[in-house]
PDB file of N, CA and C in Angstrom:
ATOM      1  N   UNK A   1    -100.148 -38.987  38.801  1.00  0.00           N
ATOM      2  CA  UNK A   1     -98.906 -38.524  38.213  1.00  0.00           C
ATOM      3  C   UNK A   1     -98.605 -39.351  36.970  1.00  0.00           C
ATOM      4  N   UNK A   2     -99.059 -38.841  35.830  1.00  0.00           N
ATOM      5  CA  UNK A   2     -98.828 -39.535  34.868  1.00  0.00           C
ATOM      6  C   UNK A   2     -97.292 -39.576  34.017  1.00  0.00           C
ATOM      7  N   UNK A   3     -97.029 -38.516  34.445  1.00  0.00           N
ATOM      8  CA  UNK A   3     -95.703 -38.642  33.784  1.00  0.00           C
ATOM      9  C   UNK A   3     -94.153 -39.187  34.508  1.00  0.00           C
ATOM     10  N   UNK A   4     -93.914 -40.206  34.548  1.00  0.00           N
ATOM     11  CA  UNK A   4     -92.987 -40.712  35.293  1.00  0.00           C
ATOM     12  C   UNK A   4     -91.652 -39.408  35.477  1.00  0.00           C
ATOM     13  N   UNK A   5     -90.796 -39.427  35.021  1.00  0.00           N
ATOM     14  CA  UNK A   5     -90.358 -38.237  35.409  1.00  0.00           C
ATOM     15  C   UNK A   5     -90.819 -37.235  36.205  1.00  0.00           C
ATOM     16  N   UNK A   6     -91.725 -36.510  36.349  1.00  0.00           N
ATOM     17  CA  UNK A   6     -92.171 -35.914  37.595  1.00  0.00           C
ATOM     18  C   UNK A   6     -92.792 -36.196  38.934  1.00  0.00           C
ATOM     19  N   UNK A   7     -92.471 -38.141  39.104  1.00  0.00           N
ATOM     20  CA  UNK A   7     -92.706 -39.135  40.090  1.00  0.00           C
ATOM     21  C   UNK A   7     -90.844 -39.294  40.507  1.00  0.00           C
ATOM     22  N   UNK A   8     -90.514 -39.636  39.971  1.00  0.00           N
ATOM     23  CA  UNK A   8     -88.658 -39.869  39.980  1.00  0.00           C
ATOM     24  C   UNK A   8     -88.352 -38.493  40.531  1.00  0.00           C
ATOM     25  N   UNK A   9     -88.509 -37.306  40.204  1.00  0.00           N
ATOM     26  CA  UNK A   9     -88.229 -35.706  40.771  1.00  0.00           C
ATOM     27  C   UNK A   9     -88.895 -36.016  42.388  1.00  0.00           C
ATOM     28  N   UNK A  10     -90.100 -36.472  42.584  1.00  0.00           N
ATOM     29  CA  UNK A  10     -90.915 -36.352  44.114  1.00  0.00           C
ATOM     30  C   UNK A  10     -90.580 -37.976  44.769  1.00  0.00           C
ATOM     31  N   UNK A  11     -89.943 -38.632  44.542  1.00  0.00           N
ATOM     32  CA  UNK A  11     -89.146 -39.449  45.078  1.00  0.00           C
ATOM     33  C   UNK A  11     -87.657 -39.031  45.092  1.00  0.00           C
ATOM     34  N   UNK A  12     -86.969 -38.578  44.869  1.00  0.00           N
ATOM     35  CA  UNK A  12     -85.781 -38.475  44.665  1.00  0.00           C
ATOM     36  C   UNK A  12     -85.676 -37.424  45.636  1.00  0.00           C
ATOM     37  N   UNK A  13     -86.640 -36.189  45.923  1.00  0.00           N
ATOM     38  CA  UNK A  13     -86.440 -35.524  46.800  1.00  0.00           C
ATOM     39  C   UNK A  13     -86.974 -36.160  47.823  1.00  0.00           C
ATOM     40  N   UNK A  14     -88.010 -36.811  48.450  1.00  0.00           N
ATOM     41  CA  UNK A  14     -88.048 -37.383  49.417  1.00  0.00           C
ATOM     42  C   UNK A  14     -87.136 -38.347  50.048  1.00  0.00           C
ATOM     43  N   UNK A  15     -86.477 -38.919  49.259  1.00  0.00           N
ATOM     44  CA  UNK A  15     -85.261 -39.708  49.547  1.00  0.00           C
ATOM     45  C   UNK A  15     -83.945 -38.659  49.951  1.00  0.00           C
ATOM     46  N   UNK A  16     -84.063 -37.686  49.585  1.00  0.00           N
ATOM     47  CA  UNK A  16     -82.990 -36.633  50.022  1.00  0.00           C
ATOM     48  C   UNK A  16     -83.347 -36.133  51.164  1.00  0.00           C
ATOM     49  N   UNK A  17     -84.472 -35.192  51.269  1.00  0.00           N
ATOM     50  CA  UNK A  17     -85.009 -34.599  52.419  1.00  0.00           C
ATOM     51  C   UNK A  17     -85.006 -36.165  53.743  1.00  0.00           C
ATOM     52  N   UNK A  18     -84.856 -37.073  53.503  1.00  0.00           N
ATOM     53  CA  UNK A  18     -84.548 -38.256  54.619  1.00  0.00           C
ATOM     54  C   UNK A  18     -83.041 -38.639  54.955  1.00  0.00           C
ATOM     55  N   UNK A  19     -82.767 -37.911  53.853  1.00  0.00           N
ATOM     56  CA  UNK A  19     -80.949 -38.334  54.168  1.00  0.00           C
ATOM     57  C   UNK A  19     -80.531 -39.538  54.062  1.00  0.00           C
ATOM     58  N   UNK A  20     -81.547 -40.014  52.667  1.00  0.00           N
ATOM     59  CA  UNK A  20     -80.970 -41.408  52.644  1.00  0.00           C
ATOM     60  C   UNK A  20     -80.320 -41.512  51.315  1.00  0.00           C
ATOM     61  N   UNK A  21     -78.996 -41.925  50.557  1.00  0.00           N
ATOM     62  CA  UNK A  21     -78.736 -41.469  49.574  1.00  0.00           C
ATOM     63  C   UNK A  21     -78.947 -43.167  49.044  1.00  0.00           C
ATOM     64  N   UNK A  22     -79.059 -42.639  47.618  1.00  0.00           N
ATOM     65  CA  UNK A  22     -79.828 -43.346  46.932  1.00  0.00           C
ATOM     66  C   UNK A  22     -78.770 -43.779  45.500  1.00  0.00           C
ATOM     67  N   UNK A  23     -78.970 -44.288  44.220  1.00  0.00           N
ATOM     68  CA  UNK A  23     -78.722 -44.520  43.273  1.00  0.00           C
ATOM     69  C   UNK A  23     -79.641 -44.742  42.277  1.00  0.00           C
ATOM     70  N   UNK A  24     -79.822 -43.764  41.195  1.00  0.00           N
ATOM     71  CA  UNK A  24     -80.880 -43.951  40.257  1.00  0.00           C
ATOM     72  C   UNK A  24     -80.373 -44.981  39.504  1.00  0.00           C
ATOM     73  N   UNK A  25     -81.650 -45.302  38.808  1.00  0.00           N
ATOM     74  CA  UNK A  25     -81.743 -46.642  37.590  1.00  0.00           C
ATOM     75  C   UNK A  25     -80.104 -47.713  37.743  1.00  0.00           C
ATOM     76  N   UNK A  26     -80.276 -48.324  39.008  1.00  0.00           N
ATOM     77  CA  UNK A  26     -79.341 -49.613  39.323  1.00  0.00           C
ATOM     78  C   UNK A  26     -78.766 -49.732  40.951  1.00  0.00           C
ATOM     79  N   UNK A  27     -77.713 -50.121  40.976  1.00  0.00           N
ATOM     80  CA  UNK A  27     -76.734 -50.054  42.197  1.00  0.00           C
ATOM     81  C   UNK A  27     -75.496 -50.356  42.028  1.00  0.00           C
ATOM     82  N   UNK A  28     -75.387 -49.774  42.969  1.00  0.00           N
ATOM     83  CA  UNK A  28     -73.803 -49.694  43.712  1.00  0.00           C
ATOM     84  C   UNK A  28     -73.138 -51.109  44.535  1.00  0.00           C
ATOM     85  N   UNK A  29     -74.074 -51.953  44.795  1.00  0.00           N
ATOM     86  CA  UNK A  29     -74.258 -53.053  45.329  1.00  0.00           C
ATOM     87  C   UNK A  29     -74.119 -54.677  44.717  1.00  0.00           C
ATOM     88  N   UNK A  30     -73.288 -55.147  44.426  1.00  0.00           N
ATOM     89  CA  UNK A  30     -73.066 -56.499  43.588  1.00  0.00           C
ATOM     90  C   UNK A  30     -74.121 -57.244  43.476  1.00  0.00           C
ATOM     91  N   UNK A  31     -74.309 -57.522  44.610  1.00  0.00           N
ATOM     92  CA  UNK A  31     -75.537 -58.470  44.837  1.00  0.00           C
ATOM     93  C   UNK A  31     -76.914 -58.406  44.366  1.00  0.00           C
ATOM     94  N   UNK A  32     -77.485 -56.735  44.650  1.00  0.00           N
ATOM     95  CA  UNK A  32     -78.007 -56.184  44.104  1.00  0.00           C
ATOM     96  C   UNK A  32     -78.390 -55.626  41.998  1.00  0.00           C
ATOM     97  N   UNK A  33     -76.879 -55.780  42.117  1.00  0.00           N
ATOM     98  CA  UNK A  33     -76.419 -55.767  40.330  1.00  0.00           C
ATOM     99  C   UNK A  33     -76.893 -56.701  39.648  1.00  0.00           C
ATOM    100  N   UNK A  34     -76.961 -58.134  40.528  1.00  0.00           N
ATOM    101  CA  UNK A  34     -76.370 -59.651  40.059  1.00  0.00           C
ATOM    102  C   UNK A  34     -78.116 -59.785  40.096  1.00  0.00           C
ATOM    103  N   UNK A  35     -78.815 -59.414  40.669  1.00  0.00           N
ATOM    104  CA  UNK A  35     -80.432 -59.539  41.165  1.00  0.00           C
ATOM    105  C   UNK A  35     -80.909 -58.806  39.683  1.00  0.00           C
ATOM    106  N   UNK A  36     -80.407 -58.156  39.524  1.00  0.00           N
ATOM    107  CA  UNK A  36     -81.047 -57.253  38.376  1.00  0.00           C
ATOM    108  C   UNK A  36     -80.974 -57.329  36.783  1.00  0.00           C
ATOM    109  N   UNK A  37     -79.947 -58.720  37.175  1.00  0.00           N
ATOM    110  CA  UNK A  37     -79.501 -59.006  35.686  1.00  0.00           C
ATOM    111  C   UNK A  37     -81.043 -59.668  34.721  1.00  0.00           C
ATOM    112  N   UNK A  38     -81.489 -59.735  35.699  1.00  0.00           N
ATOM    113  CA  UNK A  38     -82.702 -60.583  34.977  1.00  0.00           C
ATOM    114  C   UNK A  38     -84.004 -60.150  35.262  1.00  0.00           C
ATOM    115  N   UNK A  39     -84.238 -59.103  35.549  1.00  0.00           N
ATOM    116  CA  UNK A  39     -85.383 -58.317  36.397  1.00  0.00           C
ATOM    117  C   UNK A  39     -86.282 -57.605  35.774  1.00  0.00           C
ATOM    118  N   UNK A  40     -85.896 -57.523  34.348  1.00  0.00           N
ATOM    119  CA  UNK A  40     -86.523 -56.861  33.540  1.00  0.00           C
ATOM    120  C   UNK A  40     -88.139 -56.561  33.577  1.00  0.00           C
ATOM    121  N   UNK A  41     -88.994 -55.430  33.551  1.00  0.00           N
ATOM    122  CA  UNK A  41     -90.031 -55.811  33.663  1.00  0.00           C
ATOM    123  C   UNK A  41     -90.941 -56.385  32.335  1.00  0.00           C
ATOM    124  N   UNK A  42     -90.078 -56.425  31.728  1.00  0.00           N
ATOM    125  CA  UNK A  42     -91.343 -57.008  30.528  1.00  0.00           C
ATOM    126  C   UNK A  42     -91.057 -58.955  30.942  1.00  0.00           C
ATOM    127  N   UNK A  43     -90.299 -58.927  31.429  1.00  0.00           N
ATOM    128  CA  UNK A  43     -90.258 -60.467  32.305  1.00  0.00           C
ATOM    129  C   UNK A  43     -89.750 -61.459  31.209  1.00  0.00           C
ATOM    130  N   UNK A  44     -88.421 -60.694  30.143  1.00  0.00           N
ATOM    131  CA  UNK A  44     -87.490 -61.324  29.526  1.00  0.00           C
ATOM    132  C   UNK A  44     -86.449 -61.809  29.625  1.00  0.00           C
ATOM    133  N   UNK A  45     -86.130 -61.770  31.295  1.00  0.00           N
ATOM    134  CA  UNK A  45     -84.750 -62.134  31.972  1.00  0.00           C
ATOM    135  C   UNK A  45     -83.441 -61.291  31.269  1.00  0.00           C
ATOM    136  N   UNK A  46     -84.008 -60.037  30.801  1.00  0.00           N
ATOM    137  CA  UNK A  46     -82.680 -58.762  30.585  1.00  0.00           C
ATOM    138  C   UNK A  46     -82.822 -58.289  31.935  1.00  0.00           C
ATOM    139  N   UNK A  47     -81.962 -57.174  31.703  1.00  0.00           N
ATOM    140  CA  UNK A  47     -81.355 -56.437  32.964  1.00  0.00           C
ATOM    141  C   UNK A  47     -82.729 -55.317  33.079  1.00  0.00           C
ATOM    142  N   UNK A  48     -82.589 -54.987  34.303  1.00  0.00           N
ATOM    143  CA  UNK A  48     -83.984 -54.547  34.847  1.00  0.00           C
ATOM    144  C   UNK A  48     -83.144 -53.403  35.612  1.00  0.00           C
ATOM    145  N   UNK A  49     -83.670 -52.123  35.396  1.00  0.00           N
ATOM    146  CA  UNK A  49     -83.789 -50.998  36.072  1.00  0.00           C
ATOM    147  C   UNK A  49     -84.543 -50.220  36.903  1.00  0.00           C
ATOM    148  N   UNK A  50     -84.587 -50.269  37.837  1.00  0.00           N
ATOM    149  CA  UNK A  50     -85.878 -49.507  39.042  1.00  0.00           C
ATOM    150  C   UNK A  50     -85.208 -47.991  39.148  1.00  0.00           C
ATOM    151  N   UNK A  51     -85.826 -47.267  39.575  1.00  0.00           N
ATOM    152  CA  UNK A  51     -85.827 -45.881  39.071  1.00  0.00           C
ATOM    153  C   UNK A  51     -84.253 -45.289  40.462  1.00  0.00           C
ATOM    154  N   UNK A  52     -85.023 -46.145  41.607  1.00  0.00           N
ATOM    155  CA  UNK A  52     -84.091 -45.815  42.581  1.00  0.00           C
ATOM    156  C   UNK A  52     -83.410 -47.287  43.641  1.00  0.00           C
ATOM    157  N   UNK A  53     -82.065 -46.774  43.594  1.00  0.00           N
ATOM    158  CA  UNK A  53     -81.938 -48.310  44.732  1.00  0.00           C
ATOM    159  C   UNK A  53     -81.569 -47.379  45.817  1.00  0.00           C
ATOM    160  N   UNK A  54     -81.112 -48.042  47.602  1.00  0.00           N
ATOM    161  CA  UNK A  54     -80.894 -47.735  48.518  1.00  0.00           C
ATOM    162  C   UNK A  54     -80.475 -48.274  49.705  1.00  0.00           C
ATOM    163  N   UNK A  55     -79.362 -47.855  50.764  1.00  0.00           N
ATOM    164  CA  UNK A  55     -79.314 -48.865  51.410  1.00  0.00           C
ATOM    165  C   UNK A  55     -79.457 -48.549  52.943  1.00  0.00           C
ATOM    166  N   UNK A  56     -80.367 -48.664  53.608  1.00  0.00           N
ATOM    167  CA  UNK A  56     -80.541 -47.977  54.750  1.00  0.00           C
ATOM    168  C   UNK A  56     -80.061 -48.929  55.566  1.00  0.00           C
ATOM    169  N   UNK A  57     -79.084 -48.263  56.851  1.00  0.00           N
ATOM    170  CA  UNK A  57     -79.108 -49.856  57.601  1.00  0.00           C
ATOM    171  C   UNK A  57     -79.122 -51.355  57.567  1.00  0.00           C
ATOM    172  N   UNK A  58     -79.788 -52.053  58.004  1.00  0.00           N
ATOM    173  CA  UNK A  58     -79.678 -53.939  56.973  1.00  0.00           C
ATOM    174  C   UNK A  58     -80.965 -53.946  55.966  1.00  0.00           C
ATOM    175  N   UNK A  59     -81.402 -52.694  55.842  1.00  0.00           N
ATOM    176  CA  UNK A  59     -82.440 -52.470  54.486  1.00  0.00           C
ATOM    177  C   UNK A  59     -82.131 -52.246  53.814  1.00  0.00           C
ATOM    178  N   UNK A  60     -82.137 -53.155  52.190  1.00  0.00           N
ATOM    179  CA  UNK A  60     -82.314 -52.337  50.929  1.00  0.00           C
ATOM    180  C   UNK A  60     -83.790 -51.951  50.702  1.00  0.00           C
ATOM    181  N   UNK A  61     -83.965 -50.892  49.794  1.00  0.00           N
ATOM    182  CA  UNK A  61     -84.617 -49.722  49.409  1.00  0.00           C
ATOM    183  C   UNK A  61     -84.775 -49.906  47.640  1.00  0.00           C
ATOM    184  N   UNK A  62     -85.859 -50.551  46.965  1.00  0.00           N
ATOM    185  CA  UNK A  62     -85.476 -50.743  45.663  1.00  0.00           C
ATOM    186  C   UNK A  62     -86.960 -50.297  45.399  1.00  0.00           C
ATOM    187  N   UNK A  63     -86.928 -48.897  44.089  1.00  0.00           N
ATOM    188  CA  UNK A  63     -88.252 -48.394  44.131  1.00  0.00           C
ATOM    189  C   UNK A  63     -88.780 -48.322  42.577  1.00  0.00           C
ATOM    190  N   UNK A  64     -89.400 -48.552  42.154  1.00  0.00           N
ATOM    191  CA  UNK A  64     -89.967 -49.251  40.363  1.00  0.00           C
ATOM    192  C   UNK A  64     -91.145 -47.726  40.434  1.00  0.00           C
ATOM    193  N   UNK A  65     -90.985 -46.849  40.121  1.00  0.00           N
ATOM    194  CA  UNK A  65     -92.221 -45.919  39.541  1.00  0.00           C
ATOM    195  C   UNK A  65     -92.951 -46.388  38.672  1.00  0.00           C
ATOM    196  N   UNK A  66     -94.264 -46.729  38.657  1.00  0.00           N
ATOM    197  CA  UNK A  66     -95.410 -46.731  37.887  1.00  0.00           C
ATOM    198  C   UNK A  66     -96.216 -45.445  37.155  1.00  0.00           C
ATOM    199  N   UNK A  67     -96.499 -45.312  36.248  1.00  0.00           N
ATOM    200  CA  UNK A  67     -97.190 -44.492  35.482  1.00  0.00           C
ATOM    201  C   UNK A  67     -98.659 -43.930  35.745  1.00  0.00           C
ATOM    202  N   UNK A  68     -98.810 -45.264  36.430  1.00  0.00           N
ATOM    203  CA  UNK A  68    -100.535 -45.254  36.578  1.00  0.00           C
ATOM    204  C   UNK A  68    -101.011 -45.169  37.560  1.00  0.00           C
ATOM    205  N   UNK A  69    -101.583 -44.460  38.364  1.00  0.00           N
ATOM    206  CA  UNK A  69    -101.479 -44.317  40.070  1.00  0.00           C
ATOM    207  C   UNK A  69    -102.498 -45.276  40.126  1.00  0.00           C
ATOM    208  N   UNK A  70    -102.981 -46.187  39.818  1.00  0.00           N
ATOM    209  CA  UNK A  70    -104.033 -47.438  40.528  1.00  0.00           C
ATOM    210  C   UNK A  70    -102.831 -48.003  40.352  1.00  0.00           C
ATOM    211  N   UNK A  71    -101.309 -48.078  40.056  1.00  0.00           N
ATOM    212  CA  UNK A  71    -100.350 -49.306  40.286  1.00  0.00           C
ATOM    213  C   UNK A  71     -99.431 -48.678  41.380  1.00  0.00           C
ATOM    214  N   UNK A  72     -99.925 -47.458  41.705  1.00  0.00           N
ATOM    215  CA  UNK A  72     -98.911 -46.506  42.922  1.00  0.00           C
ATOM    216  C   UNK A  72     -99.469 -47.813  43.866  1.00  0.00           C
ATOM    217  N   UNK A  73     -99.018 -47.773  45.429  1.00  0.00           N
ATOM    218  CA  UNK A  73     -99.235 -47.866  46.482  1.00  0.00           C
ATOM    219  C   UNK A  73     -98.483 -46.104  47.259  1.00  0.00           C
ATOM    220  N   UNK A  74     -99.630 -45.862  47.981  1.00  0.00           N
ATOM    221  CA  UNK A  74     -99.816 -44.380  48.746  1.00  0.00           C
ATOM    222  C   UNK A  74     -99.762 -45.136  50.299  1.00  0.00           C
ATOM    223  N   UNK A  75     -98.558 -44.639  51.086  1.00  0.00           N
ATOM    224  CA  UNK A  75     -98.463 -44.828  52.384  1.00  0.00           C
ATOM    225  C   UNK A  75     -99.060 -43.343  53.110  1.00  0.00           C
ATOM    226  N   UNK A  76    -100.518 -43.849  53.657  1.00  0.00           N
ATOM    227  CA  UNK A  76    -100.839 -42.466  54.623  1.00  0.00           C
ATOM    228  C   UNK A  76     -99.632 -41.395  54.580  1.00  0.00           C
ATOM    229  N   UNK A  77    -100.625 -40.725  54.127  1.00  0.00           N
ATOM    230  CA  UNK A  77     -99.948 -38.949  54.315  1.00  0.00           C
ATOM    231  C   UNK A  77     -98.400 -38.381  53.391  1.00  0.00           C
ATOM    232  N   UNK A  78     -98.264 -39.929  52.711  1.00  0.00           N
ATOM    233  CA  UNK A  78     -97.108 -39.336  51.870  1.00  0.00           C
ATOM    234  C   UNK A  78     -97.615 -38.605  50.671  1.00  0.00           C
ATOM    235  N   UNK A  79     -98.396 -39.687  50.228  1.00  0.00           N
ATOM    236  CA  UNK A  79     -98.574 -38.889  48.883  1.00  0.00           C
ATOM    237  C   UNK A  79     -99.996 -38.039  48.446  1.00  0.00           C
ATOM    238  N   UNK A  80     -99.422 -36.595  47.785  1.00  0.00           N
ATOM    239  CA  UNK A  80    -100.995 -35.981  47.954  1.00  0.00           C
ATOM    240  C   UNK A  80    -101.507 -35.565  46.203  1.00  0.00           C
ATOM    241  N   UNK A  81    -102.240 -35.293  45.840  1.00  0.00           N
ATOM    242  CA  UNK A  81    -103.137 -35.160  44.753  1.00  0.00           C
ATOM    243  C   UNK A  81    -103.620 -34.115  44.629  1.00  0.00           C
TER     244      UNK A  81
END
């Protein structure tokens, strides 16, 4: 899936179809906010955006889409080609 946007569309529905509601690019979560101030991925200590945050139960849910599927990780049977 090279085009990020049509990775964010097949996460975003899988996160729905689970009934877990989510927040694109940040959170709803202070702590979480305060984590991100510096998260940047070019690793400049700016503010850093992951595509989706989440809070399941005493789990957060924080998900970074990659471009390049050798940087995916594929959990059996989720993801297909």
């Amino acid at each position: 899936m090279a085009n990020e946007r049509i990775t964010d569309f097949f996460i975003g529905k899988l996160l729905s179809d689970a009934n877990i509601s989510y927040v694109p690019n940040g959170s709803k979560i202070k702590e979480i906010q305060d984590a991100l101030k510096t998260a940047s991925k070019k690793g400049n200590n700016k503010i850093g955006f992951p595509e989706f945050t989440a809070k399941v139960n005493d789990f957060i849910i924080v998900i970074e889409n990659k471009a390049d599927e050798d940087k995916q990780v594929d959990i059996p049977g989720m993801l297909t080609t």
